[in-house]
C-alpha atoms as a PDB file:
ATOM      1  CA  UNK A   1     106.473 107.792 122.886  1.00  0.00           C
ATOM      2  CA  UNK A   2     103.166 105.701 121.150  1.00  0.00           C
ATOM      3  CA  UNK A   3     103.614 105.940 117.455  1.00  0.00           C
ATOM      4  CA  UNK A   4      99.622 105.704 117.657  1.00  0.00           C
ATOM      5  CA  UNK A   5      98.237 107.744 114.500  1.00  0.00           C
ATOM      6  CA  UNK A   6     101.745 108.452 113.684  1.00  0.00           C
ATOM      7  CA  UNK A   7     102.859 108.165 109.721  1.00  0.00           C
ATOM      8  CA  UNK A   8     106.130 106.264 109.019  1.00  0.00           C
ATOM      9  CA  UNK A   9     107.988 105.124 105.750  1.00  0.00           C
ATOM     10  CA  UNK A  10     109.737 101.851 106.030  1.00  0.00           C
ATOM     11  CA  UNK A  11     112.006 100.681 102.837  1.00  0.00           C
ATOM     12  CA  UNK A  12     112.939  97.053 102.735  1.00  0.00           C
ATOM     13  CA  UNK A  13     110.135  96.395 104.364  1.00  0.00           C
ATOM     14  CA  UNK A  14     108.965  92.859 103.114  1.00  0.00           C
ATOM     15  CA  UNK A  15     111.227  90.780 105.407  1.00  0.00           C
ATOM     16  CA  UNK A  16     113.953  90.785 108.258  1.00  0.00           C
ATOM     17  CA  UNK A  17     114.479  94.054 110.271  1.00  0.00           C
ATOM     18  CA  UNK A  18     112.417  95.905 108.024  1.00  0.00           C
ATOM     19  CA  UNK A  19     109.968  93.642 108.014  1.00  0.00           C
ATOM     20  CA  UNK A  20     109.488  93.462 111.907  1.00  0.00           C
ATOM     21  CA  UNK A  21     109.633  97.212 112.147  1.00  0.00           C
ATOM     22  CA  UNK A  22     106.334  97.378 110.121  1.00  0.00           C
ATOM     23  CA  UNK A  23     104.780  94.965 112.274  1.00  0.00           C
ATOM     24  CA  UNK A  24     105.488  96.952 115.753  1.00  0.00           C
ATOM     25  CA  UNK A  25     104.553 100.145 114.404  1.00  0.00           C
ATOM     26  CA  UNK A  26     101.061  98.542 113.414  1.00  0.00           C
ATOM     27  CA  UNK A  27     100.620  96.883 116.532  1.00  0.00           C
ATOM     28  CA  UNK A  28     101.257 100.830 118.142  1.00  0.00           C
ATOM     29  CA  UNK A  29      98.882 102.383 115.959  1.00  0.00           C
ATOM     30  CA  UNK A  30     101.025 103.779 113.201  1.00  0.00           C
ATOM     31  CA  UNK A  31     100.054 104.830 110.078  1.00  0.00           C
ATOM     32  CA  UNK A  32     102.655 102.483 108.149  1.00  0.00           C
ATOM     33  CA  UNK A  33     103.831 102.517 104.117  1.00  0.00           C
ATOM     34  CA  UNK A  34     106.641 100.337 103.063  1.00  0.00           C
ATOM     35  CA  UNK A  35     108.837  98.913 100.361  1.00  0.00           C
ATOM     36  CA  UNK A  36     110.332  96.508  98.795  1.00  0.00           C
ATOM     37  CA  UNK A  37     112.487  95.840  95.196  1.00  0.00           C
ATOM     38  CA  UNK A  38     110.566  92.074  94.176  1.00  0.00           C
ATOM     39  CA  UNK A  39     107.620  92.555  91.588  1.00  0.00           C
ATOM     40  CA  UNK A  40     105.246  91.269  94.380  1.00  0.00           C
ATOM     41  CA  UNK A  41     106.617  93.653  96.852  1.00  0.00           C
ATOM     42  CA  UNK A  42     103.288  95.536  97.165  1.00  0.00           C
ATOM     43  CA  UNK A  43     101.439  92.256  98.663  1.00  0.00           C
ATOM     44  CA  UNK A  44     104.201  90.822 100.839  1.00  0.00           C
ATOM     45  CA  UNK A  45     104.307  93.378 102.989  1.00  0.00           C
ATOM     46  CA  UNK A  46     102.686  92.899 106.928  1.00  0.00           C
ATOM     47  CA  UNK A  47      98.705  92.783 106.923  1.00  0.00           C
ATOM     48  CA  UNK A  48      97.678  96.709 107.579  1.00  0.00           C
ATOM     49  CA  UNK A  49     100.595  97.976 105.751  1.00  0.00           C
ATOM     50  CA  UNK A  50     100.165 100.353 102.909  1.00  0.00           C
ATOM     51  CA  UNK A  51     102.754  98.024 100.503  1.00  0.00           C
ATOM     52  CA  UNK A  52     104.666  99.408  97.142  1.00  0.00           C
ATOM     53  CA  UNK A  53     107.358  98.145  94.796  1.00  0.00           C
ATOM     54  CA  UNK A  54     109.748 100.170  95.090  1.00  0.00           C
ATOM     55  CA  UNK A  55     114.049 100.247  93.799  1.00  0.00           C
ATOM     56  CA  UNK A  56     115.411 103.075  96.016  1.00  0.00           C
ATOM     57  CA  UNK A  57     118.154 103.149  93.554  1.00  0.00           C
ATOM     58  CA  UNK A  58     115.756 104.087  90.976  1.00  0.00           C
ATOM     59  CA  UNK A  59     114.776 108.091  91.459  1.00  0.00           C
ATOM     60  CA  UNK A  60     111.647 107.101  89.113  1.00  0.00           C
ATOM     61  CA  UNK A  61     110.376 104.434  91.631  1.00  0.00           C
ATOM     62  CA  UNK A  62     110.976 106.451  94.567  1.00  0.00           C
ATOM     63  CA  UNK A  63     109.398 109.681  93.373  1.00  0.00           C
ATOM     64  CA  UNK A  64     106.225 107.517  92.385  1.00  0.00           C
ATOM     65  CA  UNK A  65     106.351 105.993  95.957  1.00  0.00           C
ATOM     66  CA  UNK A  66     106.800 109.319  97.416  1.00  0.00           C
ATOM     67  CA  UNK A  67     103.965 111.078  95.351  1.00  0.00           C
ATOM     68  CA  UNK A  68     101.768 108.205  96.796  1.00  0.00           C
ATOM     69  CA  UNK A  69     102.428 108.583 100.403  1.00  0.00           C
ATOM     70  CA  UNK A  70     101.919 112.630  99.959  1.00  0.00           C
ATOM     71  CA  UNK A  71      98.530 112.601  98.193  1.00  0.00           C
ATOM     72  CA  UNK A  72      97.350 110.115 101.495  1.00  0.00           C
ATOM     73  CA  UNK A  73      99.665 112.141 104.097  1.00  0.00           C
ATOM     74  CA  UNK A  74     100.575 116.013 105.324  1.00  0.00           C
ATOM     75  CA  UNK A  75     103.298 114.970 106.901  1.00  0.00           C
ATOM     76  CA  UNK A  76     105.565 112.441 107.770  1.00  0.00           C
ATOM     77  CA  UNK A  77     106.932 110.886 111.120  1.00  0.00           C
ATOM     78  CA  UNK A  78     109.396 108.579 110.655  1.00  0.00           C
ATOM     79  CA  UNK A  79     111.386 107.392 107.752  1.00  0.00           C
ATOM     80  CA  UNK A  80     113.347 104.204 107.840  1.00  0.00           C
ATOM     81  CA  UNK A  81     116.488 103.628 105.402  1.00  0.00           C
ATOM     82  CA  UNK A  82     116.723 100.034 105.973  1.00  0.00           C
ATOM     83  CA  UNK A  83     116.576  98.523 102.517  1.00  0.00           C
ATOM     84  CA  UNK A  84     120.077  97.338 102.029  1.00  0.00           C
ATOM     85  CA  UNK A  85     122.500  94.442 100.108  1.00  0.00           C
ATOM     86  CA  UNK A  86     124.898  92.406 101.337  1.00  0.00           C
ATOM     87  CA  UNK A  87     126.962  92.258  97.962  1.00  0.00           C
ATOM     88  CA  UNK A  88     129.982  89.998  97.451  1.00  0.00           C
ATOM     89  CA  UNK A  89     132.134  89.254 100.863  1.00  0.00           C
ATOM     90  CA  UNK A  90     135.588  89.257  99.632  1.00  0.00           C
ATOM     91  CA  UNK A  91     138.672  91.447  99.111  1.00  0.00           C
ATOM     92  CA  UNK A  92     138.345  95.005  97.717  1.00  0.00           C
ATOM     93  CA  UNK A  93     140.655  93.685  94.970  1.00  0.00           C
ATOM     94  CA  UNK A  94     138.199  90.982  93.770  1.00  0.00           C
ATOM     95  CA  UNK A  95     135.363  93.394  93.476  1.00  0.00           C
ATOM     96  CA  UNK A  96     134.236  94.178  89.789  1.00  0.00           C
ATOM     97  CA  UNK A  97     133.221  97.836  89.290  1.00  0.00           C
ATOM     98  CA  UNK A  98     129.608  96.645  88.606  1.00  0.00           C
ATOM     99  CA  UNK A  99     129.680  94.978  92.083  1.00  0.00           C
ATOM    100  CA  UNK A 100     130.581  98.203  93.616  1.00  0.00           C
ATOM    101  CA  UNK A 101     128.413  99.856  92.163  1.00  0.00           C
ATOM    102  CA  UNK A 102     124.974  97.631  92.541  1.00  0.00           C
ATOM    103  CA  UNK A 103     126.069  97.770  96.606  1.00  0.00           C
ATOM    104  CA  UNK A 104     126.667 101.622  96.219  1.00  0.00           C
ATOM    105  CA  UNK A 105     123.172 101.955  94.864  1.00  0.00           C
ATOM    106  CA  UNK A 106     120.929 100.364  97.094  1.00  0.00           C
ATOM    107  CA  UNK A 107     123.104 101.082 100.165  1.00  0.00           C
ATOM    108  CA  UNK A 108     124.016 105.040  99.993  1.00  0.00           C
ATOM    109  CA  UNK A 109     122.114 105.764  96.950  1.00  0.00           C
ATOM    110  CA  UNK A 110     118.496 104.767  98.155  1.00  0.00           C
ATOM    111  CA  UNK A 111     118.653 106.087 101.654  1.00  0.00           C
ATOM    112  CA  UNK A 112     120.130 109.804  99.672  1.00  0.00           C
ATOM    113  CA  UNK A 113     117.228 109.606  97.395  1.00  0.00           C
ATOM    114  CA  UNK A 114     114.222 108.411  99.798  1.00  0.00           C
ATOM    115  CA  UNK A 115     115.297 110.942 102.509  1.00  0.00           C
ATOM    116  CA  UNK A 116     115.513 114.078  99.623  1.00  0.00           C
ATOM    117  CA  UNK A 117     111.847 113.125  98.263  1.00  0.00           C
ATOM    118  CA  UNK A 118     110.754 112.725 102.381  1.00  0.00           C
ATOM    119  CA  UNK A 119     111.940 116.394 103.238  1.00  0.00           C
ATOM    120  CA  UNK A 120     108.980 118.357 102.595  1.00  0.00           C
ATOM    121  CA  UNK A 121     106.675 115.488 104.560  1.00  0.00           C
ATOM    122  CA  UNK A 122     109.572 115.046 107.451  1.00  0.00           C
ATOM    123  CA  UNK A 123     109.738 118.954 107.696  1.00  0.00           C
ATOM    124  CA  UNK A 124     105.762 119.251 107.768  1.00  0.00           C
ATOM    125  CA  UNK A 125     105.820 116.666 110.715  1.00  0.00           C
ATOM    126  CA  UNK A 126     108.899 117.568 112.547  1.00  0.00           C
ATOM    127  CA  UNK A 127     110.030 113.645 111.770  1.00  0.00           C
ATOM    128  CA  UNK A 128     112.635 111.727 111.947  1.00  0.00           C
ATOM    129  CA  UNK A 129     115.254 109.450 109.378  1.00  0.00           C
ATOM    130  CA  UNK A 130     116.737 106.265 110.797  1.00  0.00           C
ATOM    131  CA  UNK A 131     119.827 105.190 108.550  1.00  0.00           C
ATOM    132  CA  UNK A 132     120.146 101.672 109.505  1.00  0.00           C
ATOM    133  CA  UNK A 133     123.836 101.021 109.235  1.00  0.00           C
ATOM    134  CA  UNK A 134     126.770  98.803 110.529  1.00  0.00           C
ATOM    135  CA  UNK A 135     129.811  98.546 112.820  1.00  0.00           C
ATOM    136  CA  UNK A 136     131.431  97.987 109.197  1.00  0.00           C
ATOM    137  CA  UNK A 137     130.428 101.260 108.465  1.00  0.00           C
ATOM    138  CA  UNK A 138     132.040 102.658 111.641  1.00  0.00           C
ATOM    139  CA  UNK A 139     135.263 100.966 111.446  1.00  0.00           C
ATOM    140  CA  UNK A 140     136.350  99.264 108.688  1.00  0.00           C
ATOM    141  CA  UNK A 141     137.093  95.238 107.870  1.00  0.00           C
ATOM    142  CA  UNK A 142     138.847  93.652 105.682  1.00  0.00           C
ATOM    143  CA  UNK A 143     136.634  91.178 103.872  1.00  0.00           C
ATOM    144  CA  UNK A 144     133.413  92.820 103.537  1.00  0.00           C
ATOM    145  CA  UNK A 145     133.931  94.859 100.429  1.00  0.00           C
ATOM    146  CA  UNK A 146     131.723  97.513  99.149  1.00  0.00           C
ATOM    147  CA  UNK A 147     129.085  97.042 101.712  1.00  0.00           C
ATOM    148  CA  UNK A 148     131.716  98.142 104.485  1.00  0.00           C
ATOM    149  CA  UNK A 149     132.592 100.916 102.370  1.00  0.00           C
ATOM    150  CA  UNK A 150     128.496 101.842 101.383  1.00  0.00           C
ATOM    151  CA  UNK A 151     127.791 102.432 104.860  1.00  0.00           C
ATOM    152  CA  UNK A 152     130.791 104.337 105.544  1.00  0.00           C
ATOM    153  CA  UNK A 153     129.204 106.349 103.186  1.00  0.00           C
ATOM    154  CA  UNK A 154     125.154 106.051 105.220  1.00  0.00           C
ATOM    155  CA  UNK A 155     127.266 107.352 107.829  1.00  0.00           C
ATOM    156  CA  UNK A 156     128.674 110.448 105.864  1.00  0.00           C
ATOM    157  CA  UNK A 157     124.786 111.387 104.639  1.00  0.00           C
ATOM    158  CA  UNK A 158     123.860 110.674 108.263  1.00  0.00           C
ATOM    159  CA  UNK A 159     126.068 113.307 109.620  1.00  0.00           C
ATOM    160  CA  UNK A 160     125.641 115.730 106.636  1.00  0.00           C
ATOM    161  CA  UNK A 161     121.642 115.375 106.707  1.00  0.00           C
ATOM    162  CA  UNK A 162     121.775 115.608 110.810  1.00  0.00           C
ATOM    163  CA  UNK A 163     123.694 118.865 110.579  1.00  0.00           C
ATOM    164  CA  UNK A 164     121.461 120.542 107.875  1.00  0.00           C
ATOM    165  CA  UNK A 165     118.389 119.434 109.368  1.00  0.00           C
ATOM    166  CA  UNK A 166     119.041 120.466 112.644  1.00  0.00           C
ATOM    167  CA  UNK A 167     117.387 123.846 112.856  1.00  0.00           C
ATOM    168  CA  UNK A 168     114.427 121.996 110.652  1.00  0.00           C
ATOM    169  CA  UNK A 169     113.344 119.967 113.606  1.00  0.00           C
ATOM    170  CA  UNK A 170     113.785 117.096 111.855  1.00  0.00           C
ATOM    171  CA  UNK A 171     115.913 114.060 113.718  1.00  0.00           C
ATOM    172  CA  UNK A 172     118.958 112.143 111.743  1.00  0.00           C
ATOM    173  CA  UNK A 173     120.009 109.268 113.390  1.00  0.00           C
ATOM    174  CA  UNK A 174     122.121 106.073 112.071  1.00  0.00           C
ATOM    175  CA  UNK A 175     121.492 102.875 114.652  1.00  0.00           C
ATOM    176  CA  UNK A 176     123.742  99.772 114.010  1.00  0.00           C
ATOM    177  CA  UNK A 177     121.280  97.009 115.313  1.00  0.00           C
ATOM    178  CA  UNK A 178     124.430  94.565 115.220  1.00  0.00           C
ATOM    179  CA  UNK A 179     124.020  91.069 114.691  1.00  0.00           C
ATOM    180  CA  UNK A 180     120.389  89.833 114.399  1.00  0.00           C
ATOM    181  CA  UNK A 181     118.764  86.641 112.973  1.00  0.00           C
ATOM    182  CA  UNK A 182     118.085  87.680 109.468  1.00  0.00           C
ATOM    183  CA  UNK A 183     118.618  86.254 105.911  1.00  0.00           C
ATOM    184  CA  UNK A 184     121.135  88.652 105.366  1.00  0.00           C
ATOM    185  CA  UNK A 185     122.760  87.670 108.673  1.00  0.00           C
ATOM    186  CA  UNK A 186     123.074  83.754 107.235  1.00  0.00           C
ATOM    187  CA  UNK A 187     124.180  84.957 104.167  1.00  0.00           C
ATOM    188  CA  UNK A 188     127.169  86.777 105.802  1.00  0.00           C
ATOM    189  CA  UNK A 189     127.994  84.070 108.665  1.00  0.00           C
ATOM    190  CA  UNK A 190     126.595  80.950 107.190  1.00  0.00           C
ATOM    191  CA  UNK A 191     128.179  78.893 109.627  1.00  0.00           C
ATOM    192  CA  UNK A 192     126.425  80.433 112.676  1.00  0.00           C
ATOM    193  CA  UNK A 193     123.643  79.914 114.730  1.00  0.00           C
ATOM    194  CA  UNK A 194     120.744  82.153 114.260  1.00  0.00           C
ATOM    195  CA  UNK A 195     119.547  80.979 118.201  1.00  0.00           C
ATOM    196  CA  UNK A 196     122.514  82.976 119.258  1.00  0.00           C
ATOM    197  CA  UNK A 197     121.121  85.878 118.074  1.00  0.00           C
ATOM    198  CA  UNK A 198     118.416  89.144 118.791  1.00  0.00           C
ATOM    199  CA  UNK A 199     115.329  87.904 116.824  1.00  0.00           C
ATOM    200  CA  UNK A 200     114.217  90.937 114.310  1.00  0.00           C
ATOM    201  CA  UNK A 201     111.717  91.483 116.254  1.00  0.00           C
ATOM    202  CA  UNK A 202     113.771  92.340 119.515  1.00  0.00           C
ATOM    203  CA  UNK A 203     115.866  94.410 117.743  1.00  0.00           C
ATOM    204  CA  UNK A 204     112.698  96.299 116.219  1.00  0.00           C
ATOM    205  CA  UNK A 205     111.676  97.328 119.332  1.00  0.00           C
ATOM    206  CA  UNK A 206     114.716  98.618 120.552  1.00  0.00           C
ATOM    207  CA  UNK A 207     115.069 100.469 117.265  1.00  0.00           C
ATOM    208  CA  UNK A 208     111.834 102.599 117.410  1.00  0.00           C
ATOM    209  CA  UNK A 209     112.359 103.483 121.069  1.00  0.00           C
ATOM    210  CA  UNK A 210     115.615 105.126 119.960  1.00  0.00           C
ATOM    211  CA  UNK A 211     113.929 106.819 117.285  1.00  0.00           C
ATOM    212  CA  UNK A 212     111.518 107.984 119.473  1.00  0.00           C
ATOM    213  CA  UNK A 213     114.031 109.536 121.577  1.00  0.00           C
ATOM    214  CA  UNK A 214     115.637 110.814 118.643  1.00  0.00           C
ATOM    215  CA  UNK A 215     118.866 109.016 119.786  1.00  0.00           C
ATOM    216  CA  UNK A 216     121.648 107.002 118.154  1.00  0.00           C
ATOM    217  CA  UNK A 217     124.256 104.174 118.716  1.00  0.00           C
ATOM    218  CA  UNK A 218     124.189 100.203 118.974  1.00  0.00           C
ATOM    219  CA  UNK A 219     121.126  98.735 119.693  1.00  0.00           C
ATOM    220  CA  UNK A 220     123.554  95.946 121.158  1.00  0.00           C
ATOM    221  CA  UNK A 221     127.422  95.024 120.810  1.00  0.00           C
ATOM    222  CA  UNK A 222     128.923  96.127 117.199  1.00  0.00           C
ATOM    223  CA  UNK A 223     129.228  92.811 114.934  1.00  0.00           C
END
């Protein structure tokens, strides 16, 4: 499948996975809109990408972004959850409540609150959501904290939104893209070498085949 003339959604979209997604789906033909939370988000998206700044934890910001994309759109193809934070690595025990909860909100928050103000445009187009997630999220490890926990959680809205959708025609899919060279990536394993790993762009690819196929699972090995 071309996503030629096709609308898509892409949050995060500034830099790293969600960054390279934007710039495949331009080079298919796609109709592309992205995110990102820094006050210069709008202009640091790819070139031919319809840019806004935009917290997903915020339901202010995201109804604005959403009411944006709907006066320019009928409908809407493909919505990517990828905007996500790393938050502190570190024993459950030595996480403050406010950590938790500025992990919870980006993580399982956003991707809840973009995907409820997408439904009428994802239902119009017969679309699809993309959760991006984590083997973290799948089975959990000591160590990583609330972000382990938040994408338990992705996974949970994943399922939920899958089953309710279903008879909607709309896809729900959660893809783990596993370990890719990304900022994120460093942050979490400073010690190892990007060269080692899929470049975002790689793992891009892979990502909106799947979608296109409305499929799910690893795009490689789990982390």
């Amino acid at each position: 499948m071309s996503w030629a003339a096709k609308v898509t959604l892409v949050t995060g979209g500034t830099r790293g996975i969600g960054r390279a997604l934007c710039e495949a789906l331009v080079a298919d033909g796609a109709r592309v809109y992205a995110c990102g939370a820094s006050p210069n988000a709008a202009s640091e998206v790819p070139d031919g990408v319809v840019g806004f700044r935009c917290d997903v934890s915020d339901p202010e910001d995201v109804g604005r972004m959403v009411t944006a994309v709907s006066e320019r759109e009928s409908g809407l193809d493909l919505l990517v959850n990828n905007a996500g934070v790393l938050g502190p690595r570190t024993r459950l025990e030595a996480v403050s409540l406010a950590q938790w909860r500025e992990v919870f909100a980006v993580n399982a928050d956003g991707p809840f609150l973009v995907s409820r103000e997408c439904l009428g445009l994802l239902r119009a187009a017969r679309g699809v959501i993309v959760n991006v997630s984590s083997s973290v999220g799948r089975r959990g490890r000591a160590g990583w904290g609330a972000y382990a926990c938040s994408k338990h959680a992705l996974e949970g809205l994943t399922e939920v939104l899958a089953d309710e959708l279903s008879k909607d025609g709309v896809g729900v899919i959660s893809i783990n893209p596993g370990g890719t060279a990304t900022d994120m990536r460093a942050d979490a394993f400073p010690d190892e070498d990007p060269a080692t790993l899929p470049t975002s762009g790689e793992v891009a690819t892979v990502m909106l085949r799947m979608a296109a196929e409305r499929g799910g699972g690893d795009v490689r090995d789990r982390l």
